[in-house]
Protein backbone atom coordinates (compact mmCIF):
# COMPACT_ATOMS: atom_id res chain seq x y z
CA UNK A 1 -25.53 -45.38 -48.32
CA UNK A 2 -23.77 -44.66 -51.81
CA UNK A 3 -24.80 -40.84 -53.14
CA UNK A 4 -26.42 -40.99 -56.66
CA UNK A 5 -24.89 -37.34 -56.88
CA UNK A 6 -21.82 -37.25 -59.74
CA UNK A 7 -18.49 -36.61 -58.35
CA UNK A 8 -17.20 -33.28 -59.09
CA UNK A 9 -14.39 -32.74 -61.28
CA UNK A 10 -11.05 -31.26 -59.27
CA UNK A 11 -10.75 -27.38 -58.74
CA UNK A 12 -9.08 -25.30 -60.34
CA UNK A 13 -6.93 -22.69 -58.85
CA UNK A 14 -8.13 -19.02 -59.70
CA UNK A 15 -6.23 -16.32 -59.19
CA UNK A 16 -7.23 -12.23 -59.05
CA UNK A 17 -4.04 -10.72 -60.49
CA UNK A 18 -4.36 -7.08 -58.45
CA UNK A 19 -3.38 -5.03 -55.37
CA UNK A 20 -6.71 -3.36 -54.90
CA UNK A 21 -8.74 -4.32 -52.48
CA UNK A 22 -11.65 -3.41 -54.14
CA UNK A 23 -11.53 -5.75 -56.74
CA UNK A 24 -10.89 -8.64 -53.93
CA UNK A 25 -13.75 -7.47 -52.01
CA UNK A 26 -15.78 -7.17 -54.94
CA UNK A 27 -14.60 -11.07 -56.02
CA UNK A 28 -14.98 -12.35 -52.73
CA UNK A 29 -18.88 -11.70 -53.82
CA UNK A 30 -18.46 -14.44 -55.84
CA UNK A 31 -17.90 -16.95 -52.64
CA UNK A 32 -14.97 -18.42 -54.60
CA UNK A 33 -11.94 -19.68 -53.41
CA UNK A 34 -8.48 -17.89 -54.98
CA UNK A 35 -5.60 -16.32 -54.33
CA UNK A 36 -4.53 -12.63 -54.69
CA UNK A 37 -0.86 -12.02 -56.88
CA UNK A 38 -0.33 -8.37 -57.60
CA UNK A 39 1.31 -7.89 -61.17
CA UNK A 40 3.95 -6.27 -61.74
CA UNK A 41 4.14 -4.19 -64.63
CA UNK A 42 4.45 -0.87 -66.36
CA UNK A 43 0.74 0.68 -66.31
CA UNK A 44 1.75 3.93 -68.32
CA UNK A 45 -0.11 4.52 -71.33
CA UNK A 46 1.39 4.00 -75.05
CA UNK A 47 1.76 7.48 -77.07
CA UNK A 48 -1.40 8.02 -78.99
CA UNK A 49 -3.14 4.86 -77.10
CA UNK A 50 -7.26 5.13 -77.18
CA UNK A 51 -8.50 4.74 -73.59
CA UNK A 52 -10.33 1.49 -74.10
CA UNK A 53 -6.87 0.16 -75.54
CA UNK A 54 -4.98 1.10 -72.60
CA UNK A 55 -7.69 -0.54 -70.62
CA UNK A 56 -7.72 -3.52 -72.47
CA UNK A 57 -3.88 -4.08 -73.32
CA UNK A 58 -3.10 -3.75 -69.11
CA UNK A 59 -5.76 -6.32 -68.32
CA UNK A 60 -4.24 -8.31 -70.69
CA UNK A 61 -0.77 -7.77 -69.67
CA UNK A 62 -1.62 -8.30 -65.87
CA UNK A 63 -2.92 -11.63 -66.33
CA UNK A 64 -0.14 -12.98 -68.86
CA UNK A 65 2.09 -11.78 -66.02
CA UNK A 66 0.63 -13.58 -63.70
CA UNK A 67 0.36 -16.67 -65.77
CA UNK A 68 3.98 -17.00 -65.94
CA UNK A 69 4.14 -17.93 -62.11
CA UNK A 70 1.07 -20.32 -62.67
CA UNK A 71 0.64 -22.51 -65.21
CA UNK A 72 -2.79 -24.18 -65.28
CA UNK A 73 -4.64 -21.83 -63.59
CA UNK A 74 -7.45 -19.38 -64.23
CA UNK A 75 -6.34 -15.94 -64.26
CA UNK A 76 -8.26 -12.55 -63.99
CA UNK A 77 -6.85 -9.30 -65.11
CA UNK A 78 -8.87 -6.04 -64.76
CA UNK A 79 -7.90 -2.37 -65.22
CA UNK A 80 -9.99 1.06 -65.37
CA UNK A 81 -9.00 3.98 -67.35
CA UNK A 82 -11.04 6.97 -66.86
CA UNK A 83 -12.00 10.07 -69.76
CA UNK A 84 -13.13 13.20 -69.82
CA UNK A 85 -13.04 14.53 -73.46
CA UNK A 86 -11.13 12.11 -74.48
CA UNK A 87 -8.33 13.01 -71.87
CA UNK A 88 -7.78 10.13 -69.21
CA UNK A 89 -7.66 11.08 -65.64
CA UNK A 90 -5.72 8.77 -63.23
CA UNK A 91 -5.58 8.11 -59.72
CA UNK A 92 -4.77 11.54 -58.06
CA UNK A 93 -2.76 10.90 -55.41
CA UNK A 94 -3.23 13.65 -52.93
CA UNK A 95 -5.71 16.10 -52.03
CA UNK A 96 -4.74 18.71 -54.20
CA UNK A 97 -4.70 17.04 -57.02
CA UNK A 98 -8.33 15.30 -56.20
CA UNK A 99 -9.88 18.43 -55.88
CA UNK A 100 -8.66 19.55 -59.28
CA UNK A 101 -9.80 16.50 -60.71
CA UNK A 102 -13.99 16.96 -59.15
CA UNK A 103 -13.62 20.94 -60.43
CA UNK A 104 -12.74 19.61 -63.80
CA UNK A 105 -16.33 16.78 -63.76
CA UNK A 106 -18.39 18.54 -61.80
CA UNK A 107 -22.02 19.32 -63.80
CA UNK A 108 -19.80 16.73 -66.89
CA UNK A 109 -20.13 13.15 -67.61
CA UNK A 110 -17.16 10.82 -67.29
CA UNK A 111 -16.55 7.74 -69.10
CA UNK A 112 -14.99 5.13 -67.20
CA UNK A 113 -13.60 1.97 -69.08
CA UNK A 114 -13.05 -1.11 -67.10
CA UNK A 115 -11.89 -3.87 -69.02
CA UNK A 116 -11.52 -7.84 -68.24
CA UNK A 117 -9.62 -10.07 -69.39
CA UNK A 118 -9.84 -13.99 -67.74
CA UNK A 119 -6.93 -15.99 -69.02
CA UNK A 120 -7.04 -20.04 -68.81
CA UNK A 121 -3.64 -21.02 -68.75
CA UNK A 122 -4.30 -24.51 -68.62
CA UNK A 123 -6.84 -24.43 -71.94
CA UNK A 124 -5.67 -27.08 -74.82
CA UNK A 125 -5.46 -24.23 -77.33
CA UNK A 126 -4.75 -21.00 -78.06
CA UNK A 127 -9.09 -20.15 -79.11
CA UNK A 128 -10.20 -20.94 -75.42
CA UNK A 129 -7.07 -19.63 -73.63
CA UNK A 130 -8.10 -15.70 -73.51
CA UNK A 131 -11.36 -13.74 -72.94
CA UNK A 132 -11.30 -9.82 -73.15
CA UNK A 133 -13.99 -7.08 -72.53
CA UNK A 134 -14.24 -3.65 -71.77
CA UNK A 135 -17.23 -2.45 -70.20
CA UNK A 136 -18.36 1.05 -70.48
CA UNK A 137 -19.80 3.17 -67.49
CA UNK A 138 -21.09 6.63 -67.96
CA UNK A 139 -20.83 8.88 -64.56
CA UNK A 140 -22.56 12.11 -64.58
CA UNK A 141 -21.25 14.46 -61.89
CA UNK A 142 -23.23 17.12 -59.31
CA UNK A 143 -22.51 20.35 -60.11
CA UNK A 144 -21.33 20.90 -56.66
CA UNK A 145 -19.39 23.87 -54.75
CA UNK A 146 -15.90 23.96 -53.92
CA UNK A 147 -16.53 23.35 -50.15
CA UNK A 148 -18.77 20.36 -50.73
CA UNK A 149 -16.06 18.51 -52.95
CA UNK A 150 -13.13 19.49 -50.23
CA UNK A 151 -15.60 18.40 -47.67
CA UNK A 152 -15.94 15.35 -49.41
CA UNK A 153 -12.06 14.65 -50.10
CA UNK A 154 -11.37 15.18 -46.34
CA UNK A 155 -14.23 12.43 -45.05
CA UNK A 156 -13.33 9.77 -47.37
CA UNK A 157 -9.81 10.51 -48.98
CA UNK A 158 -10.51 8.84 -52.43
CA UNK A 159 -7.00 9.22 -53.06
CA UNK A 160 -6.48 5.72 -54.80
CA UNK A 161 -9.32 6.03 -57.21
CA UNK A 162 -9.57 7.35 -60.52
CA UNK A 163 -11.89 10.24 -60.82
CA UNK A 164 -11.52 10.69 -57.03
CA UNK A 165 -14.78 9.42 -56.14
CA UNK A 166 -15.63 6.11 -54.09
CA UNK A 167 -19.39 4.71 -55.61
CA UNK A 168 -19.55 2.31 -53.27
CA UNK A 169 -19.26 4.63 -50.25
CA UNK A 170 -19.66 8.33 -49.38
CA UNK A 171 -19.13 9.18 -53.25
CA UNK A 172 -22.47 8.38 -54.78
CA UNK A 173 -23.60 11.48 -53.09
CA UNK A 174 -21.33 13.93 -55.25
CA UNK A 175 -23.05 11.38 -58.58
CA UNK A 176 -26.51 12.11 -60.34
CA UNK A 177 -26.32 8.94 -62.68
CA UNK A 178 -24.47 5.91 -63.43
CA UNK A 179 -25.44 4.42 -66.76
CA UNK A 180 -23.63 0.87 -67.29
CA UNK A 181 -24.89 -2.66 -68.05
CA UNK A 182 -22.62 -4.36 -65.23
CA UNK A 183 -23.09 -2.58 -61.98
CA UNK A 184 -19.82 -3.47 -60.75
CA UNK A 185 -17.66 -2.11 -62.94
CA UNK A 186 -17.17 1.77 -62.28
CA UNK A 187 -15.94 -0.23 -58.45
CA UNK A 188 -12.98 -2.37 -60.93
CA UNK A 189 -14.06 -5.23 -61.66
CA UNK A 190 -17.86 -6.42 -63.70
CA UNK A 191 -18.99 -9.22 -61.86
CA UNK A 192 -21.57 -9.86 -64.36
CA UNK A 193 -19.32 -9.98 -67.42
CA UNK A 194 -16.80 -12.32 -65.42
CA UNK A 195 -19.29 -14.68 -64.53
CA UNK A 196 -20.20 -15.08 -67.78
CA UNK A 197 -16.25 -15.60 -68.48
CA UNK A 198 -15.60 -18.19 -66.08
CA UNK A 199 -19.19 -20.33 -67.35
CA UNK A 200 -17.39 -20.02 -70.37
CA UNK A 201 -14.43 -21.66 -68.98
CA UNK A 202 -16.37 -24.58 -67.84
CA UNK A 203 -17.11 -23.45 -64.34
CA UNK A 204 -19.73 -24.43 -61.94
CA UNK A 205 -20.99 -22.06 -58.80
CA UNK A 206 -23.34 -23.97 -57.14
CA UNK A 207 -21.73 -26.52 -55.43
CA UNK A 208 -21.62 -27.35 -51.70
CA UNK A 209 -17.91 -26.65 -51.35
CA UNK A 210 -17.87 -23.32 -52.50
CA UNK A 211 -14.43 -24.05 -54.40
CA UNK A 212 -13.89 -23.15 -58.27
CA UNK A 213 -14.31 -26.58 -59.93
CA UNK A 214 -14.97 -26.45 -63.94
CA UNK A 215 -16.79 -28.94 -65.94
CA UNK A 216 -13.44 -30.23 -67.66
């Protein structure tokens, strides 16, 4: 017996342009099919660069990157720069440098930009072909001893993260209070901002294959 259900439109390929795993775990969320490409390009801030510029300009720049290699498809770029008086703080890299950074925000609040950019590089003109964000996450940090953040460092070796602290596991217990309108973001990548991006883009979620088809 015929379906009286429309046919849905082909899928289109989406693609997370990033390394981290947290933003594919965080995407995988989504129950989307797409592919993983890690861009490769300079991530070094320009002199006298704002934060949220930096944010926004590598998000940017990851996803053009990635277009390059795949015309057609829909993109997402995503990178996090975080502040503390206006100074950014990266990913430490080691222990020592970890604990130096929780000394520094412990008992201070850290701003954490994580900005989004979802590129269609199949859209007909240049006004639908890029969407850019930064969201905004304020992270107040305990006021906690020396031998509670090396503790800390040791379990769960935050080593890739900026601000040295992993919200999503053992780190929420060294945070008082995370003030952002995306939850997802301070983790790298707001879920609620990209859905909003990729509806934009014509996409559908609910569908019984679980595969990223659009409306166009």
């Amino acid at each position: 017996m015929p379906s009286n259900n429309p046919p849905l439109p082909s899928p289109r390929r989406l693609i997370l342009g990033s390394s981290s795993v947290y933003r594919r775990e965080l995407l995988s969320r989504l129950q989307l099919s797409f592919d993983t490409i890690s861009p490769d390009i300079d991530e070094a801030p320009l002199a006298g660069e704002a934060p949220e510029q930096t944010a926004l300009r590598l998000a940017r720049q990851k996803a053009e990157a990635i277009a390059r290699q795949a015309p057609g498809a829909l993109i997402i770029g995503s990178d996090q720069v975080a502040t503390l008086d206006g100074e950014q703080i990266g990913k430490p890299g080691n222990h020592a440098n970890a604990l130096k950074q929780l000394q520094k925000m412990r008992g201070r609040q850290v701003v954490f930009h994580t900005a989004l950019c979802l590129l269609d590089a199949g859209a007909p003109d240049a006004a639908s072909r890029l969407q850019l964000v930064n969201v905004q996450t304020l992270v107040s940090f305990r006021d906690l001893p020396d031998h509670e953040l090396d503790a800390y460092l040791r379990i769960e070796q935050p080593y890739d993260c900026a601000g040295s602290a992993k919200n999503e596991g053992l780190g929420i217990a060294i945070i008082e209070k995370i003030e952002s309108n995306d939850p997802t973001a301070l983790t790298g990548l707001p879920l609620i901002a990209l859905t909003t991006m990729l509806r934009n883009a014509g996409m559908i979620f609910f569908n019984s294959s679980n595969a990223p088809y659009t409306s166009a």
